[in-house]
Protein backbone atom coordinates (compact mmCIF):
# COMPACT_ATOMS: atom_id res chain seq x y z
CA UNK A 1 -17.05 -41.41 -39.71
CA UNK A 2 -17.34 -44.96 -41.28
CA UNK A 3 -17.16 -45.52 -44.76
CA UNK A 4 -16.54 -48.01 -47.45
CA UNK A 5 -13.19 -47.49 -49.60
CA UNK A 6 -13.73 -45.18 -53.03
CA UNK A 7 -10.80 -45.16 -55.43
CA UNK A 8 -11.19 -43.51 -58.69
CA UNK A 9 -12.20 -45.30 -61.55
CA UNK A 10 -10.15 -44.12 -64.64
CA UNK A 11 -10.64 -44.39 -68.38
CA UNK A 12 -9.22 -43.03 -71.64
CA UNK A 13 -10.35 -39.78 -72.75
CA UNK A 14 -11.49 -38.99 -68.88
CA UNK A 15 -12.12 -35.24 -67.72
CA UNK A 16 -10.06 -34.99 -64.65
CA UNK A 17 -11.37 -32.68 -61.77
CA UNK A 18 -10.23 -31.35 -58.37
CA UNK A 19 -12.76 -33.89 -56.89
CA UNK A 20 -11.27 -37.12 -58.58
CA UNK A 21 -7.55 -36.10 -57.42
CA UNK A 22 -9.35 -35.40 -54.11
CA UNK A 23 -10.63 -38.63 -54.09
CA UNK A 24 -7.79 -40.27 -54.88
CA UNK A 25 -5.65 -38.70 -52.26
CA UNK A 26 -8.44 -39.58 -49.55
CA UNK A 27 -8.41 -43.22 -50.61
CA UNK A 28 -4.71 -43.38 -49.95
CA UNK A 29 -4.47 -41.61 -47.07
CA UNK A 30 -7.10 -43.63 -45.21
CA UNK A 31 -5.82 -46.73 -46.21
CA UNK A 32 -2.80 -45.84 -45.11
CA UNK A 33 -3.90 -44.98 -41.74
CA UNK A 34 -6.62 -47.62 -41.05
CA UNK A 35 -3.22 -49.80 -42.16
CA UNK A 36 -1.65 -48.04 -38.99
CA UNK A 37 -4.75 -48.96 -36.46
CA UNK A 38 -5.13 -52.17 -37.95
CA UNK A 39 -1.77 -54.32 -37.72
CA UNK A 40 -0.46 -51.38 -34.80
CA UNK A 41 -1.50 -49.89 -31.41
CA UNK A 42 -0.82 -45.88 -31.66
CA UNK A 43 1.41 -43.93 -30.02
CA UNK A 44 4.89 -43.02 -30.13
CA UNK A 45 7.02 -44.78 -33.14
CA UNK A 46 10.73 -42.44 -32.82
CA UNK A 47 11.53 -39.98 -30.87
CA UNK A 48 9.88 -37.26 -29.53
CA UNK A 49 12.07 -36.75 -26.04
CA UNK A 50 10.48 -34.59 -23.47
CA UNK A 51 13.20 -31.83 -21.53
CA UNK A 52 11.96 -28.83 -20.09
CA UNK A 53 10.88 -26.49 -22.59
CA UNK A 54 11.46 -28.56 -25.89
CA UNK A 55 10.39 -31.63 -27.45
CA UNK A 56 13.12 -33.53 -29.71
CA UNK A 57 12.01 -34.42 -33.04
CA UNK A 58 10.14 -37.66 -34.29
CA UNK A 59 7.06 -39.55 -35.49
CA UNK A 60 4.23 -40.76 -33.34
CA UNK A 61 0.34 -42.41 -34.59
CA UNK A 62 -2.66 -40.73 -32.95
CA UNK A 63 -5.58 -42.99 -32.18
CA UNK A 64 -7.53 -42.35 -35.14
CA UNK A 65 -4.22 -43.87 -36.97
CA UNK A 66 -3.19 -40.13 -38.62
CA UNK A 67 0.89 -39.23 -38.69
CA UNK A 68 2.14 -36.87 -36.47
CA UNK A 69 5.47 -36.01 -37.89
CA UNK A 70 7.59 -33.13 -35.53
CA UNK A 71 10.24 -32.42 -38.22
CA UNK A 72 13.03 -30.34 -35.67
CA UNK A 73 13.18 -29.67 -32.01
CA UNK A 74 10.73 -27.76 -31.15
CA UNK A 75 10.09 -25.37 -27.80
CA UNK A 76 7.30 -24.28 -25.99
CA UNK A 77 6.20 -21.88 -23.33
CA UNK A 78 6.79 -24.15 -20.13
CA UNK A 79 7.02 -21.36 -17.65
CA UNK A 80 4.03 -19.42 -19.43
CA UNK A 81 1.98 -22.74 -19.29
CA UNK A 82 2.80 -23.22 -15.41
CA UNK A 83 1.57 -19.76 -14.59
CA UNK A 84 -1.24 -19.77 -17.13
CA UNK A 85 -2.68 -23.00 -15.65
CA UNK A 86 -1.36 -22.15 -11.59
CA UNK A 87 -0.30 -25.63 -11.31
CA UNK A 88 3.26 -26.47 -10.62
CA UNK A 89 3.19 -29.70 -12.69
CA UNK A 90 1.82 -30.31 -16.22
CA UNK A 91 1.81 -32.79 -19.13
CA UNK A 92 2.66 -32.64 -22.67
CA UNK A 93 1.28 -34.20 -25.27
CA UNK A 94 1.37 -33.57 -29.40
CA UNK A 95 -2.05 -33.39 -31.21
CA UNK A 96 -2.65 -33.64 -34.95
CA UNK A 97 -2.85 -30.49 -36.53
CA UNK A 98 -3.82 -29.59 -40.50
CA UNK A 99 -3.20 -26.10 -41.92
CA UNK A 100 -4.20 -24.56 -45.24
CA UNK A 101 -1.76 -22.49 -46.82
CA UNK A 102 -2.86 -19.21 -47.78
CA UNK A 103 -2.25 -20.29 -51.25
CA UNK A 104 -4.60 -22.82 -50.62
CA UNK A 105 -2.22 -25.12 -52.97
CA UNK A 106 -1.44 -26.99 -49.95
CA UNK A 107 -2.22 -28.03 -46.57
CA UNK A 108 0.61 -29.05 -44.15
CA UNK A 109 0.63 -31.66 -41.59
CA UNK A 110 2.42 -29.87 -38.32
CA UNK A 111 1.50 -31.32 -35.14
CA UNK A 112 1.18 -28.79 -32.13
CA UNK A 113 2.18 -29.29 -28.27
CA UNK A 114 0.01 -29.39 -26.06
CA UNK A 115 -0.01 -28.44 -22.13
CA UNK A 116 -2.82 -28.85 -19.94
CA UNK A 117 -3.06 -29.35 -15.77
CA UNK A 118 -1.25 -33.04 -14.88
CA UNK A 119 -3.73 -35.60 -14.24
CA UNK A 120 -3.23 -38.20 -11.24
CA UNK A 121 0.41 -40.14 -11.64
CA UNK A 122 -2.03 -43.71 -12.28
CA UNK A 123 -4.03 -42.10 -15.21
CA UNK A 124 -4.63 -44.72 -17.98
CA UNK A 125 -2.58 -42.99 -21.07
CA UNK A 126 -3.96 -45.32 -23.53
CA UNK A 127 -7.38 -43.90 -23.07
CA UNK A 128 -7.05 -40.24 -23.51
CA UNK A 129 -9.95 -37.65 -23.13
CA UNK A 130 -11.23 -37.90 -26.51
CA UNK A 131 -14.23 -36.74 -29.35
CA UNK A 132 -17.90 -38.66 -27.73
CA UNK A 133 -18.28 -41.80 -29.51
CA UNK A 134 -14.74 -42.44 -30.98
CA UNK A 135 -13.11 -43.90 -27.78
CA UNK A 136 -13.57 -47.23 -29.78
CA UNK A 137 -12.37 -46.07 -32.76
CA UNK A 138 -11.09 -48.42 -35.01
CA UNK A 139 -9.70 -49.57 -38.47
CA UNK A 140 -13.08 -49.64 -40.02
CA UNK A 141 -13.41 -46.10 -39.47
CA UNK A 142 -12.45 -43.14 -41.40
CA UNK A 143 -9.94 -40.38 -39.71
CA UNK A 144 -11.33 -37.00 -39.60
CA UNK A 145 -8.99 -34.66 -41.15
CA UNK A 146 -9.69 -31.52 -38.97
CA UNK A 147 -8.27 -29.89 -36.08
CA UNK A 148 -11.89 -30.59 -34.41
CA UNK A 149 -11.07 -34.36 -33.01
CA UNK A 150 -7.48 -34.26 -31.22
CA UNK A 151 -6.12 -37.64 -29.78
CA UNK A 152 -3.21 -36.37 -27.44
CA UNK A 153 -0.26 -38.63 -27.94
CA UNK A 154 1.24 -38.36 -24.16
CA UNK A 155 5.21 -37.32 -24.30
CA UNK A 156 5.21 -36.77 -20.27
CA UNK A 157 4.45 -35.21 -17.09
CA UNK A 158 7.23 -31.97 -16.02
CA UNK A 159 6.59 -31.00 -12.44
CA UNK A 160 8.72 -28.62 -11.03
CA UNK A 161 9.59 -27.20 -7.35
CA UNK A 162 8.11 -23.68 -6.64
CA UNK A 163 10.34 -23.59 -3.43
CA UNK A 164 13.53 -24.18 -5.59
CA UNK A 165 12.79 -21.95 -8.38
CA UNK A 166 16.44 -22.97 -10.00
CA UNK A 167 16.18 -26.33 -9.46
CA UNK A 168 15.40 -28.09 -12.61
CA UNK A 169 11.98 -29.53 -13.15
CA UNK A 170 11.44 -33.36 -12.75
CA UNK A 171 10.15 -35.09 -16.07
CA UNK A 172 7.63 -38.39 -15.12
CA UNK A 173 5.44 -40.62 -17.14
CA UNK A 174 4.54 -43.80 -18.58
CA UNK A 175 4.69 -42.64 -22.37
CA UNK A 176 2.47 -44.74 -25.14
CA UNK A 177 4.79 -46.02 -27.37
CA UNK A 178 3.38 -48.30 -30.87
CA UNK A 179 2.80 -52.20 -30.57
CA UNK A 180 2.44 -54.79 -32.94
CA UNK A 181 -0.51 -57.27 -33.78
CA UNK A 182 0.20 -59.89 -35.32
CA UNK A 183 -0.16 -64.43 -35.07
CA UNK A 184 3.30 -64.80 -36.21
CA UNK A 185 6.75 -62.86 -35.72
CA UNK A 186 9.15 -64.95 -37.60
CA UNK A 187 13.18 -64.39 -38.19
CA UNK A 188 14.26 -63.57 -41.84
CA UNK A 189 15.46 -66.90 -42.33
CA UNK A 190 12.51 -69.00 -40.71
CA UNK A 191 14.49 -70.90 -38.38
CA UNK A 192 13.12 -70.09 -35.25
CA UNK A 193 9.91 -68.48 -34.26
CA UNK A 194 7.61 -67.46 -30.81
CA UNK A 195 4.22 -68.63 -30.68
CA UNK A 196 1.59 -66.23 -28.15
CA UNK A 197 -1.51 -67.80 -28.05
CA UNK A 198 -3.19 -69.47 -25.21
CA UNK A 199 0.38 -70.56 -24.37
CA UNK A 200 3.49 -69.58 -25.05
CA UNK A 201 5.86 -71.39 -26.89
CA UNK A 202 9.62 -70.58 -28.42
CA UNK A 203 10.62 -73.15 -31.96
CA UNK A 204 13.71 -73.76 -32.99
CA UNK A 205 15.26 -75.47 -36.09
CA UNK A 206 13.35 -77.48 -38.01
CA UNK A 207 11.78 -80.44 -35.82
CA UNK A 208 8.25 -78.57 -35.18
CA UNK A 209 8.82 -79.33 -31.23
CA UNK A 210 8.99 -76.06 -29.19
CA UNK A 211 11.91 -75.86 -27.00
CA UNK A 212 10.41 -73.71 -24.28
CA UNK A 213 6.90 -73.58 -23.00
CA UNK A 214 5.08 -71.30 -20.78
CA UNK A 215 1.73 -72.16 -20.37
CA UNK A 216 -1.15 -68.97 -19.14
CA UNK A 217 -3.55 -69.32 -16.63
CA UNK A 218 -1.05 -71.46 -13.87
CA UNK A 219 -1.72 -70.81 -10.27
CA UNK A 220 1.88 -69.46 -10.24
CA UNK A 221 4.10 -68.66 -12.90
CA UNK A 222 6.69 -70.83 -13.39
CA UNK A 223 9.41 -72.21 -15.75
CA UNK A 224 7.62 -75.00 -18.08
CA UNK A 225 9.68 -77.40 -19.89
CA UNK A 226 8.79 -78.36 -23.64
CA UNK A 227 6.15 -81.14 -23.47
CA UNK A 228 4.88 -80.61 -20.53
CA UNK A 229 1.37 -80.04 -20.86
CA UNK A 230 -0.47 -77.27 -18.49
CA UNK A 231 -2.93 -79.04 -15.50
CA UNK A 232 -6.23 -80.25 -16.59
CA UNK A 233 -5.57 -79.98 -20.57
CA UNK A 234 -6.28 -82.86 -22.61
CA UNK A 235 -3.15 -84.01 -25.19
CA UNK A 236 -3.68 -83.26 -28.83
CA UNK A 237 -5.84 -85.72 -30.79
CA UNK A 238 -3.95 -87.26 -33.93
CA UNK A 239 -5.67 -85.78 -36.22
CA UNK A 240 -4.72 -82.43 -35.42
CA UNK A 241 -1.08 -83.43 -34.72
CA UNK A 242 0.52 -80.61 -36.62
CA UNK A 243 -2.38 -78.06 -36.30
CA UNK A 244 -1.11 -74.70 -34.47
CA UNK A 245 -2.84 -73.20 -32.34
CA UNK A 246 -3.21 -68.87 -33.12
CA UNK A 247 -0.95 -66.77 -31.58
CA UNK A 248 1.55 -64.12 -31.92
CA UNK A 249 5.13 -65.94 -33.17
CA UNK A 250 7.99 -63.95 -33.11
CA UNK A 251 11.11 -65.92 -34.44
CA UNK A 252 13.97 -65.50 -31.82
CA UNK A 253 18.22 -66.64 -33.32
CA UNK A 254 18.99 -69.80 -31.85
CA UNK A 255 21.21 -67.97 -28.99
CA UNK A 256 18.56 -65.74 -27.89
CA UNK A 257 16.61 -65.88 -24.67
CA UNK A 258 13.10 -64.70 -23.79
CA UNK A 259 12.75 -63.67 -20.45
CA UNK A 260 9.24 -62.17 -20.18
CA UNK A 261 8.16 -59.41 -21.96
CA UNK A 262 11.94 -58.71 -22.40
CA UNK A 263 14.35 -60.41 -25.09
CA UNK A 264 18.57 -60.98 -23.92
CA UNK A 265 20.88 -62.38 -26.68
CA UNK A 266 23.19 -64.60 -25.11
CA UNK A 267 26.96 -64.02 -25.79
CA UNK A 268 27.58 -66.52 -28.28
CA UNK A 269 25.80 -70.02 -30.07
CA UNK A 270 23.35 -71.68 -27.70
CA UNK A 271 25.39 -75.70 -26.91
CA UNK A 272 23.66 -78.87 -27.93
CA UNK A 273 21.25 -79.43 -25.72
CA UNK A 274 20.59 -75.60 -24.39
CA UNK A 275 17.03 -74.57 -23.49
CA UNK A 276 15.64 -70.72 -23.48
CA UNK A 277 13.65 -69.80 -20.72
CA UNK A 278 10.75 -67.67 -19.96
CA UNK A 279 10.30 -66.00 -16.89
């Protein structure tokens, strides 16, 4: 399913055919999506609440970066799929889904539910039960448009008690949601970034010097202040005294705090002489 990009070449006087505005389409579409694998991890964008019997609406990406758009709420057969499947817990998941109208004018995007047995509570999401061969897929690729190769975007697990047959059913799981990729995350206004590379680092203002450091690979983890280099790491050579190193840099206001993989804005202004700090 790899392939090079094809856009339609056009020119005055050109007989237009269904295979040209095919084309055409195709090239946009998979741009669009290897756009979604490429700066973005899949998975669930807005949305898509799991309750017992319905799914709220909202937008996820599958792994093979296609849009699975669920317009409305939308039910399903929860007791059905309980007795169909004689388990007392299952898990939910929405799969892309293409349908040609009878017409044949269109063909509409409508992403389907899905319901199968609950796998065991440590089960890696991130690496569904996929097509042979496309567990890597990738960017470079090219998304199959058929209903053949599903990538189930996981909404949750519902388990319910078959003693308590009134008691509502408990909803579980550790849902994919989308991620970033990117060397630099940077405020609209540029004055304050977050560098992830090989260590982390938060800048403020203008001077270049980060104000917070965290460094990776430390026996323990600890607070770092800014300067202090990690154990056993030589100190930068003048002539790459302004050189940065890659990383993700996300650009935090000056009263904001990072504290791990979570962000806290502080009430007001950070005082002269304030540091962040990463834990």
């Amino acid at each position: 399913m790899n392939g090079l990009p094809t856009e339609v070449e056009y020119y005055p006087g050109q007989r237009l055919t269904a295979t040209l505005f095919r084309t055409e389409q195709a090239y946009h579409i998979s741009m669009r999506e290897r756009h979604n694998l490429a700066g973005h991890d899949w998975g669930i964008a807005l949305g898509l609440q799991l309750s017992a019997g319905y799914v709220e609406a909202g937008y996820a990406i599958d792994g093979y970066g296609r849009e699975l758009v669920l317009p409305a709420r939308t039910p399903f057969g929860l007791d059905i799929a309980f007795d169909e499947l004689g388990t007392d817990s299952v898990d939910v998941s929405l799969v892309y889904n293409r349908q040609v109208e009878p017409s044949r004018d269109y063909a509409v995007e409508m992403p389907v539910i899905q319901v199968d047995r609950a796998q065991d509570p440590g089960t890696d999401r991130r690496h569904p039960k996929v097509s042979p061969g496309d567990e890597n897929f990738d960017a470079t690729g090219v998304a199959p448009r058929d209903n053949l190769h599903a990538w189930p975007v996981y909404l949750g697990t519902i388990t319910r008690d078959p003693t308590a047959p009134t008691k509502p059913p408990v909803i579980t799981g550790d849902r994919p949601y989308v991620g970033a990729r990117a060397a630099r995350v940077m405020t609209p206004a540029g004055d304050a970034h977050l560098d992830l590379g090989l260590d982390v680092a938060v800048y403020a203002g203008t001077d270049g010097k980060p104000v917070l450091r965290w460094a990776h690979g430390d026996a323990q983890s600890r607070r770092r202040p800014a300067g202090e280099r990690r154990p056993g790491r030589a100190a930068p050579t003048a002539a790459r005294g302004n050189e940065r190193q890659p990383g993700l840099a996300a650009r935090p206001r000056d009263h904001d705090q990072i504290r791990g993989h979570r962000r806290a804005v502080a009430a007001g202004p950070r005082r002269s002489g304030d540091q962040g700090q990463l834990d």
